[in-house]
C-alpha atoms as a PDB file:
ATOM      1  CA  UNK A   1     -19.899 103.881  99.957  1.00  0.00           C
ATOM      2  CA  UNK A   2     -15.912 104.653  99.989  1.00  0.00           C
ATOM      3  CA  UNK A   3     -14.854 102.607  97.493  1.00  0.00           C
ATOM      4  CA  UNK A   4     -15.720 104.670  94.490  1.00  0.00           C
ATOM      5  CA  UNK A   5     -14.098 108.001  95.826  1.00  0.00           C
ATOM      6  CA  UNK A   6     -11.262 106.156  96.958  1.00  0.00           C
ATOM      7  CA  UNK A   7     -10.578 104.108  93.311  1.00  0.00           C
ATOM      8  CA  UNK A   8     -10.917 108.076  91.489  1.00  0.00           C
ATOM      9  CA  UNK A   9      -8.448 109.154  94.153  1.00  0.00           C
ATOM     10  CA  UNK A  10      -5.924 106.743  93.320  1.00  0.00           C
ATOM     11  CA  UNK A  11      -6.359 107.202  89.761  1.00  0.00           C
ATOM     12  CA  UNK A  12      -5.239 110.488  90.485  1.00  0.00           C
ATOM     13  CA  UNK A  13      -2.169 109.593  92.390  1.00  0.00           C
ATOM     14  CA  UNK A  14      -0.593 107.336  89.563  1.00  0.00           C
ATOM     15  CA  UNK A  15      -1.228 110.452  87.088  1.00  0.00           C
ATOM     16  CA  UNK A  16       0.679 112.824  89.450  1.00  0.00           C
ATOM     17  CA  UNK A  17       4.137 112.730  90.553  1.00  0.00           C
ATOM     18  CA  UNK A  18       4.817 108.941  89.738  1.00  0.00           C
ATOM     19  CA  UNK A  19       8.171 108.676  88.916  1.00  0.00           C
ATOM     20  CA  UNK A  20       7.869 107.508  85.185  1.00  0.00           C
ATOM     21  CA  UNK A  21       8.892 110.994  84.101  1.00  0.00           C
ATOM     22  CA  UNK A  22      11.516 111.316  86.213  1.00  0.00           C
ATOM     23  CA  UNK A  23      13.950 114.154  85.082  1.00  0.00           C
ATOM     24  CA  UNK A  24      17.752 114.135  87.342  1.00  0.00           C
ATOM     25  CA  UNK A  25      19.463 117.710  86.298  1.00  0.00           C
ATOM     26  CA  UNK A  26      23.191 117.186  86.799  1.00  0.00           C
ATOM     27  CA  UNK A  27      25.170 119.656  87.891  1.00  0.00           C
ATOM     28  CA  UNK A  28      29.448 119.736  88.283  1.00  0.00           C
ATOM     29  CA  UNK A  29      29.863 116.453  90.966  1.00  0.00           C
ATOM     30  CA  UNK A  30      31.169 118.786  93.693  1.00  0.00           C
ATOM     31  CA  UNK A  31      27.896 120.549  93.790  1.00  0.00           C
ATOM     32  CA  UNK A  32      26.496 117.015  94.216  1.00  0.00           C
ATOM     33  CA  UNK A  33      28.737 116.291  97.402  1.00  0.00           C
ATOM     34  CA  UNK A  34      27.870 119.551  98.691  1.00  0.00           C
ATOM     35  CA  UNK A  35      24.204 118.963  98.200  1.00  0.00           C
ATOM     36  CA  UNK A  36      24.555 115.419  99.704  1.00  0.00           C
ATOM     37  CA  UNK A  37      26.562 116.858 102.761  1.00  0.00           C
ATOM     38  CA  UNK A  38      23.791 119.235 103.552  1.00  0.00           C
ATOM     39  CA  UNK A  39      20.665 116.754 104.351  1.00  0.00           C
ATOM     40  CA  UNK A  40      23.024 115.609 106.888  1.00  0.00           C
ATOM     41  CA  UNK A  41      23.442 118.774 108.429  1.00  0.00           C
ATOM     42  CA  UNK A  42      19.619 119.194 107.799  1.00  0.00           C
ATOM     43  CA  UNK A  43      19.027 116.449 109.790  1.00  0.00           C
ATOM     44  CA  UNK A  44      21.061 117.626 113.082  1.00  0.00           C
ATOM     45  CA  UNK A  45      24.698 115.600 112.025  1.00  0.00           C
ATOM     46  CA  UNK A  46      27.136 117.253 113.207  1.00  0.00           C
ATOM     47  CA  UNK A  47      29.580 118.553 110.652  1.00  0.00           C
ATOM     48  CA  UNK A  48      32.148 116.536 111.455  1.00  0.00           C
ATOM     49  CA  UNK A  49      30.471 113.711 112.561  1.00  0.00           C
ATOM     50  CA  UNK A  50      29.394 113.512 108.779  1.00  0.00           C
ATOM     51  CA  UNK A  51      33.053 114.171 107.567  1.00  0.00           C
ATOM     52  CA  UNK A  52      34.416 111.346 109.582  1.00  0.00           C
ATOM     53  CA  UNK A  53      32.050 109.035 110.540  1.00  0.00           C
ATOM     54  CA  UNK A  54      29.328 108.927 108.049  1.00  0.00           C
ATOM     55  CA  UNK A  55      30.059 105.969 105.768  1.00  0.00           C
ATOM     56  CA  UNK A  56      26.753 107.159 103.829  1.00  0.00           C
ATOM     57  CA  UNK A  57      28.560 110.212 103.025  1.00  0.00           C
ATOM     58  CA  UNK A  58      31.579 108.727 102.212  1.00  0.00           C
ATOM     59  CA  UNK A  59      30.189 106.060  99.733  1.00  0.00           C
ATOM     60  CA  UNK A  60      28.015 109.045  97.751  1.00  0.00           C
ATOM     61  CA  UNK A  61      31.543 111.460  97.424  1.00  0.00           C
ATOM     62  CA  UNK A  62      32.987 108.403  95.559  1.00  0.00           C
ATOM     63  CA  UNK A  63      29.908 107.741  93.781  1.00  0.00           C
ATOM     64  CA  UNK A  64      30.070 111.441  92.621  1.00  0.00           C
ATOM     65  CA  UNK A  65      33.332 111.534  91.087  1.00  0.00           C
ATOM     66  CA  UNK A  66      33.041 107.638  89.810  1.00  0.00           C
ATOM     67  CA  UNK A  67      30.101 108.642  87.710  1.00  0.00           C
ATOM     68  CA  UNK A  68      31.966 112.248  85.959  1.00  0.00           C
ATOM     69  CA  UNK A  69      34.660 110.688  85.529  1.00  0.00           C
ATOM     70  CA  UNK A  70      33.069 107.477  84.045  1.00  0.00           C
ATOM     71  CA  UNK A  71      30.838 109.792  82.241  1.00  0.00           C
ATOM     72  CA  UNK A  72      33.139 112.384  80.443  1.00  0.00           C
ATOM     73  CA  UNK A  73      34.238 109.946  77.679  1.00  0.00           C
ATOM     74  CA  UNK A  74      36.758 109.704  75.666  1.00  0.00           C
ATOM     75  CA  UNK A  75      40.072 108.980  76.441  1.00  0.00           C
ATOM     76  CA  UNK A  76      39.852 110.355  80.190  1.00  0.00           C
ATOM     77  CA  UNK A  77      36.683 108.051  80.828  1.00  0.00           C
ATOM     78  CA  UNK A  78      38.868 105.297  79.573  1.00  0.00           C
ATOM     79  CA  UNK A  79      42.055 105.715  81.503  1.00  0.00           C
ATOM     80  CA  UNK A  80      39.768 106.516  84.511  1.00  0.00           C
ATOM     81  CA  UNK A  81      37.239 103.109  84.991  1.00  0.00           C
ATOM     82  CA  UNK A  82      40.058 101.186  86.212  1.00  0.00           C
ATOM     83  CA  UNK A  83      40.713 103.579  88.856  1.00  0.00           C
ATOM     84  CA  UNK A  84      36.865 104.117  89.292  1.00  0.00           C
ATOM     85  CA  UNK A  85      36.335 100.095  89.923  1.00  0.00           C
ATOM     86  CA  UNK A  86      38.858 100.147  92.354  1.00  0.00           C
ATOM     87  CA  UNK A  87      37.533 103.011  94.633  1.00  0.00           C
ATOM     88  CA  UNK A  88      34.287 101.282  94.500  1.00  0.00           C
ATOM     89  CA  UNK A  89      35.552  98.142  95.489  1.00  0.00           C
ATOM     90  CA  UNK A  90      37.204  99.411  98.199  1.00  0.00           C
ATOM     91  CA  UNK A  91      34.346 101.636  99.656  1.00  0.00           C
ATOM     92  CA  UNK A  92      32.222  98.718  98.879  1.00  0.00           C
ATOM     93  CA  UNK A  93      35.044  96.588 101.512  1.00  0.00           C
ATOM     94  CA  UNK A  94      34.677  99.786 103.816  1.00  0.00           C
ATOM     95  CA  UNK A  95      31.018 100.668 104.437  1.00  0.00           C
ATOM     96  CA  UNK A  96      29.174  97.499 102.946  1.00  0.00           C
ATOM     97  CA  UNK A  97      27.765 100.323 100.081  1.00  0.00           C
ATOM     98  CA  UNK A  98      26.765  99.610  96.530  1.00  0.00           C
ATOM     99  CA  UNK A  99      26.767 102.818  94.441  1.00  0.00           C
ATOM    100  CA  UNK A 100      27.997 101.793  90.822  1.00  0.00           C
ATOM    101  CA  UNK A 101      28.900 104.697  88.833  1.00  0.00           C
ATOM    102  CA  UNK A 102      26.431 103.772  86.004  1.00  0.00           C
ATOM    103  CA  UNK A 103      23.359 104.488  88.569  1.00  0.00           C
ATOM    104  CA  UNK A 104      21.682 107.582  88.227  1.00  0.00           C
ATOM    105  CA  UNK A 105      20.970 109.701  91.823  1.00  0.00           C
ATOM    106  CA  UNK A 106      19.787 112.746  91.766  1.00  0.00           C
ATOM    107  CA  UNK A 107      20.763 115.796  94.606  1.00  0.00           C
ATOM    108  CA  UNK A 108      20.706 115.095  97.806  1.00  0.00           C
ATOM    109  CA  UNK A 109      20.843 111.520  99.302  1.00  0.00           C
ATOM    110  CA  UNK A 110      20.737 110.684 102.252  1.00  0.00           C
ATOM    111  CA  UNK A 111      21.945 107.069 103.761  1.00  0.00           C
ATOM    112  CA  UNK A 112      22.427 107.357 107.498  1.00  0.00           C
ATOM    113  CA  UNK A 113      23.367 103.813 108.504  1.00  0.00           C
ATOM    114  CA  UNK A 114      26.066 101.449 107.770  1.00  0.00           C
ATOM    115  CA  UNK A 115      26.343  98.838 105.593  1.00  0.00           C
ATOM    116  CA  UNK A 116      24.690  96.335 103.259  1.00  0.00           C
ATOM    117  CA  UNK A 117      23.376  99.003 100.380  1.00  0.00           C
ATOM    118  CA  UNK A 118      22.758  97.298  96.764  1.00  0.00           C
ATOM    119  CA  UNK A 119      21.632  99.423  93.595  1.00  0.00           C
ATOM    120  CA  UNK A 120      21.827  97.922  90.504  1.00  0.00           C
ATOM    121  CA  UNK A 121      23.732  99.803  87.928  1.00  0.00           C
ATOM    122  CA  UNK A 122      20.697 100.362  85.391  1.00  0.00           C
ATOM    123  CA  UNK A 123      18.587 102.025  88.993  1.00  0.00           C
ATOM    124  CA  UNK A 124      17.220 105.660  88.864  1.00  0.00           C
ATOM    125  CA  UNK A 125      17.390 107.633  92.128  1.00  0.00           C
ATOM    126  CA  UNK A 126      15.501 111.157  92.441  1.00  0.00           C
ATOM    127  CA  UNK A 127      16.631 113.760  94.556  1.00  0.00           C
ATOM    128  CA  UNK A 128      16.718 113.927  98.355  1.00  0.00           C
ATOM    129  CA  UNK A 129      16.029 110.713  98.827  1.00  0.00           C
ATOM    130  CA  UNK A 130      16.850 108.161 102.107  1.00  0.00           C
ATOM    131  CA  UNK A 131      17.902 104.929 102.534  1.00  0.00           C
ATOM    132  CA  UNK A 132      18.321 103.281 105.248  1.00  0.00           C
ATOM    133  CA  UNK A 133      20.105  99.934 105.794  1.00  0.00           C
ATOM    134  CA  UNK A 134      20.277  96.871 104.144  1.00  0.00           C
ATOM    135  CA  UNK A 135      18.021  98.003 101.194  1.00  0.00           C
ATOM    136  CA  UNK A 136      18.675  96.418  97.817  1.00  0.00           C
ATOM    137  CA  UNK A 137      17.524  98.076  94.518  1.00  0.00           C
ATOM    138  CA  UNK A 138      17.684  95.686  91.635  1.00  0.00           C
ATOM    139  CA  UNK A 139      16.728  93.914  88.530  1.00  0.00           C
ATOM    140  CA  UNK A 140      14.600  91.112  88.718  1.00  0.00           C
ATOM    141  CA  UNK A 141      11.766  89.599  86.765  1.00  0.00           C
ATOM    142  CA  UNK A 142       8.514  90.938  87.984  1.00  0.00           C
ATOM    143  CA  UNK A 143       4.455  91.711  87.024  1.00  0.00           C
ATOM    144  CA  UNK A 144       5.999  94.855  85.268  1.00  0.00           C
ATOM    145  CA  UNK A 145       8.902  92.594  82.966  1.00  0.00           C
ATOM    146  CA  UNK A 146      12.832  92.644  84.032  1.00  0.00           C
ATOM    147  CA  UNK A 147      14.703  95.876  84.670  1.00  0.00           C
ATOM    148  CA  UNK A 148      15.637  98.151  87.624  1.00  0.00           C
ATOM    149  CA  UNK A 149      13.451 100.408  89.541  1.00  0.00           C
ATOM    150  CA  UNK A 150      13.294 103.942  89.036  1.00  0.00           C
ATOM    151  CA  UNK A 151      12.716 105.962  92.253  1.00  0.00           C
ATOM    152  CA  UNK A 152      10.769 109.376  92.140  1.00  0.00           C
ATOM    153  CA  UNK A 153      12.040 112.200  94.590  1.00  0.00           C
ATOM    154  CA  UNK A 154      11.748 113.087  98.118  1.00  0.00           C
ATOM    155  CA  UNK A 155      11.470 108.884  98.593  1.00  0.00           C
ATOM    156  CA  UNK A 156      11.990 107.549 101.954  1.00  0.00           C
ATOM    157  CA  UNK A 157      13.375 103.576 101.670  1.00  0.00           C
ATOM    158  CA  UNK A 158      12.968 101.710 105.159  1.00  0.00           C
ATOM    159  CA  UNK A 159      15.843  99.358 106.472  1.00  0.00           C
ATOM    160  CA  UNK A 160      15.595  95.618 104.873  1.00  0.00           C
ATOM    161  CA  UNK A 161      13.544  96.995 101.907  1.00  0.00           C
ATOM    162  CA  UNK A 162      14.026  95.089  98.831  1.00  0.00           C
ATOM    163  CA  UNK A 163      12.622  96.619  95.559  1.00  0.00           C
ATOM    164  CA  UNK A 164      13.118  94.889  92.067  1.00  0.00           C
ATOM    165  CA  UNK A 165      11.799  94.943  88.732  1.00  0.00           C
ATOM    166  CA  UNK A 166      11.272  97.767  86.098  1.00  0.00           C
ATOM    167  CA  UNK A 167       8.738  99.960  88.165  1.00  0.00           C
ATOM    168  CA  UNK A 168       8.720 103.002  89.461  1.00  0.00           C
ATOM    169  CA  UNK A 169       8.079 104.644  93.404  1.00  0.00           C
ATOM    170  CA  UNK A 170       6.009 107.798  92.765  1.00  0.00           C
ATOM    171  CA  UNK A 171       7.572 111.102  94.232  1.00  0.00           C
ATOM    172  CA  UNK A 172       7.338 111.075  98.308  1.00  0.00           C
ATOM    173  CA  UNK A 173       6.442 108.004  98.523  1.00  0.00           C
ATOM    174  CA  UNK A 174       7.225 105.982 101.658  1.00  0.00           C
ATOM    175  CA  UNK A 175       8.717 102.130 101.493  1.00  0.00           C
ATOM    176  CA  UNK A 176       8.424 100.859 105.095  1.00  0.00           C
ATOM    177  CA  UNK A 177      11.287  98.813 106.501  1.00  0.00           C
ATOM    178  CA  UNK A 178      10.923  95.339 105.446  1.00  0.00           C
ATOM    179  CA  UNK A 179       8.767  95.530 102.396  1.00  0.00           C
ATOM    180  CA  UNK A 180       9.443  93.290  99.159  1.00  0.00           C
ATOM    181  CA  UNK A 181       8.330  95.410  96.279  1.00  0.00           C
ATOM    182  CA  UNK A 182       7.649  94.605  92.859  1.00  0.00           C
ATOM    183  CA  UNK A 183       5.197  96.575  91.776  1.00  0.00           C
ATOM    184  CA  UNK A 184       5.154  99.831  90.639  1.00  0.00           C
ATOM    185  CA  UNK A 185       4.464 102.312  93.981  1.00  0.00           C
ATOM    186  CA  UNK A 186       1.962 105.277  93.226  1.00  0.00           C
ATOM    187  CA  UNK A 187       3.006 108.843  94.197  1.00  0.00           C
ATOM    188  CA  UNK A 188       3.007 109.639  98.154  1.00  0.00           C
ATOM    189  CA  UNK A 189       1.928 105.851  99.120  1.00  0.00           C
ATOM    190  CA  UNK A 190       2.925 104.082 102.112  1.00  0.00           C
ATOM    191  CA  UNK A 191       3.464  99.952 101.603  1.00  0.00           C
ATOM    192  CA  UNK A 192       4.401  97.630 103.561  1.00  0.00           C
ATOM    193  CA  UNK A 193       4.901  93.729 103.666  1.00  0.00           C
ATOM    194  CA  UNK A 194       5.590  91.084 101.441  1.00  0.00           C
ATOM    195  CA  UNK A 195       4.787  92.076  98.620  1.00  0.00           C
ATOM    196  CA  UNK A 196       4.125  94.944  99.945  1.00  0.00           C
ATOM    197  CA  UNK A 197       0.961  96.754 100.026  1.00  0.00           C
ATOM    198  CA  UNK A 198      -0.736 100.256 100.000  1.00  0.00           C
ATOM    199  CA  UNK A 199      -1.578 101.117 103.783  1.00  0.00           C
ATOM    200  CA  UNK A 200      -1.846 104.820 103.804  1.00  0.00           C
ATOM    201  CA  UNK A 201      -1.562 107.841 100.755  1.00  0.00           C
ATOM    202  CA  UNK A 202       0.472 110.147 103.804  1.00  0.00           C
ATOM    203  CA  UNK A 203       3.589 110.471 101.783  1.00  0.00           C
ATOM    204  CA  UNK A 204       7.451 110.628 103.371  1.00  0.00           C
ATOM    205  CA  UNK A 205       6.807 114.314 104.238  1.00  0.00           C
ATOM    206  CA  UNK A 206       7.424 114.055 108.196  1.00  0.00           C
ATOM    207  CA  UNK A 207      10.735 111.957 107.200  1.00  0.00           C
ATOM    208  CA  UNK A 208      12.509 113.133 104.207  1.00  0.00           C
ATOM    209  CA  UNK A 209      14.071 116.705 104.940  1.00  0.00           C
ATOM    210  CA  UNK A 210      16.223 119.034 103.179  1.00  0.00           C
ATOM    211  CA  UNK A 211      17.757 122.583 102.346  1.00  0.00           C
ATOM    212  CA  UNK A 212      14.684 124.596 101.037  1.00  0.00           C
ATOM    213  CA  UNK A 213      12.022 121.971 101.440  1.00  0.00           C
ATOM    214  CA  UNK A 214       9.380 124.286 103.080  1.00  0.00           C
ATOM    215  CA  UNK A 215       9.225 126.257  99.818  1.00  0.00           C
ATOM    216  CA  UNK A 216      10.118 123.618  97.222  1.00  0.00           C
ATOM    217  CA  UNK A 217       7.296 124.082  94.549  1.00  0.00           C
ATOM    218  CA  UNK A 218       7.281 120.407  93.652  1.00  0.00           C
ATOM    219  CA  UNK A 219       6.935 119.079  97.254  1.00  0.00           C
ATOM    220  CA  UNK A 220       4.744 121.802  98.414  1.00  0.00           C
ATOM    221  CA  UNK A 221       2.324 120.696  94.994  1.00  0.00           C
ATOM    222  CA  UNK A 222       2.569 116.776  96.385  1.00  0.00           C
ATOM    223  CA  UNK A 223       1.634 118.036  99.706  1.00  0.00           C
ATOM    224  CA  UNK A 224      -1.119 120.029  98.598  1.00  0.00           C
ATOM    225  CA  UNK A 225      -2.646 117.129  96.956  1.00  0.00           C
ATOM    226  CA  UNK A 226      -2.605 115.030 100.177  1.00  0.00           C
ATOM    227  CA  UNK A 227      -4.705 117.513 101.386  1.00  0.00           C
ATOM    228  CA  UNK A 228      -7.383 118.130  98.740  1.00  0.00           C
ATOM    229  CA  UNK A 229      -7.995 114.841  97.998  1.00  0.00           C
ATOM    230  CA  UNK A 230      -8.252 113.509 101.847  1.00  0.00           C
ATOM    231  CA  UNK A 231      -7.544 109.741 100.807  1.00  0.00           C
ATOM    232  CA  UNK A 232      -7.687 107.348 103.737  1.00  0.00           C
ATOM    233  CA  UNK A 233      -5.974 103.763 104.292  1.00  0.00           C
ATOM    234  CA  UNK A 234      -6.301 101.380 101.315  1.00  0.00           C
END
């Protein structure tokens, strides 16, 4: 007697907040590291725990400048990639992290464990997003053709996730440790497995936090449709 509720409800979750429309507003790169530094602090790290001990944050602050000065062009963009490939390299050597400067991350991320990050280069990453460890986000042929994902906002990425293909994780959308994906994820789903699977429709909001989250229109919208649609397990 569920079923036909439950197929209009997750009609309705594909057609909300589902990452194909995702739109990354870039702002100078040290407003980037400062936005980055603050979901640790959000999340209890001490300040200079962060500073000095964080690889995450250490492999994002390179990311940030890789990517303007990559990005500026011209003859400055030029003289800069070799530079840029080294530093990545090395942080790569350091901290086991992935973050080409041709990826697109939004404000905010948050990667709180060492080691054994991959994003492709042609990957999408909203803002305030997690990762955990050993996730890999790449290109690989899959139901939805080759590419590389793109990931909504507010997405929380378990440890030993692998996600592949060109398709997209809806905004607040939870991919539990483990889980193979390669399909595209609806908004505020929780999968697990391999492949993974739609479990639950509760959404990352008890795990992704961040500076102004409690009045964030977006996230507040996401959460209010959790609520008025009441979807259960899948």
């Amino acid at each position: 007697m569920r079923q036909a509720p439950r197929q209009k409800a997750n009609e309705a979750w594909i057609q909300v907040g589902d990452g194909a429309r995702l739109e990354l507003h870039h702002t100078p790169w040290w407003e980037h590291i400062v936005k980055d530094f603050r979901r640790y602090r959000v999340t209890n790290d001490p300040a200079l725990r962060t500073l000095f001990l964080s690889q995450g944050f250490w492999a994002s602050c390179v990311y940030r400048a890789s990517r303007a000065a990559v990005t500026r062009g011209g003859l400055v963009g030029w003289i800069a990639r070799p530079f840029v490939a080294v530093a990545q390299k090395a942080v790569e050597i350091v901290t086991g992290i992935s973050l080409p400067a041709e990826c697109e991350i939004g404000d905010g991320i948050y990667i709180g464990h060492y080691g054994s990050i991959i994003l492709e280069a042609q990957a999408r990453i909203g803002h305030n997003c997690s990762l955990a460890q050993n996730v890999t986000i790449g290109t690989a042929p899959s139901s939805e053709g080759p590419g590389a994902p793109t990931i909504g906002n507010r997405v929380f990425i378990g440890a030993h996730s692998v996600i592949v293909g060109s398709i997209t994780v809806g905004d607040d959308a939870v991919i539990c440790a483990g889980s193979v994906v390669n399909k595209t994820v609806p908004a505020r789903a929780v999968v697990m497995g391999n492949p993974a699977r739609v479990v639950s429709y509760d959404g990352s909001f008890d795990y992704v936090l961040y500076d102004g989250m409690d009045v964030d229109p977006a996230r507040r919208a996401s959460l209010d449709k959790v609520k008025s649609l009441n979807v259960g397990p899948a």
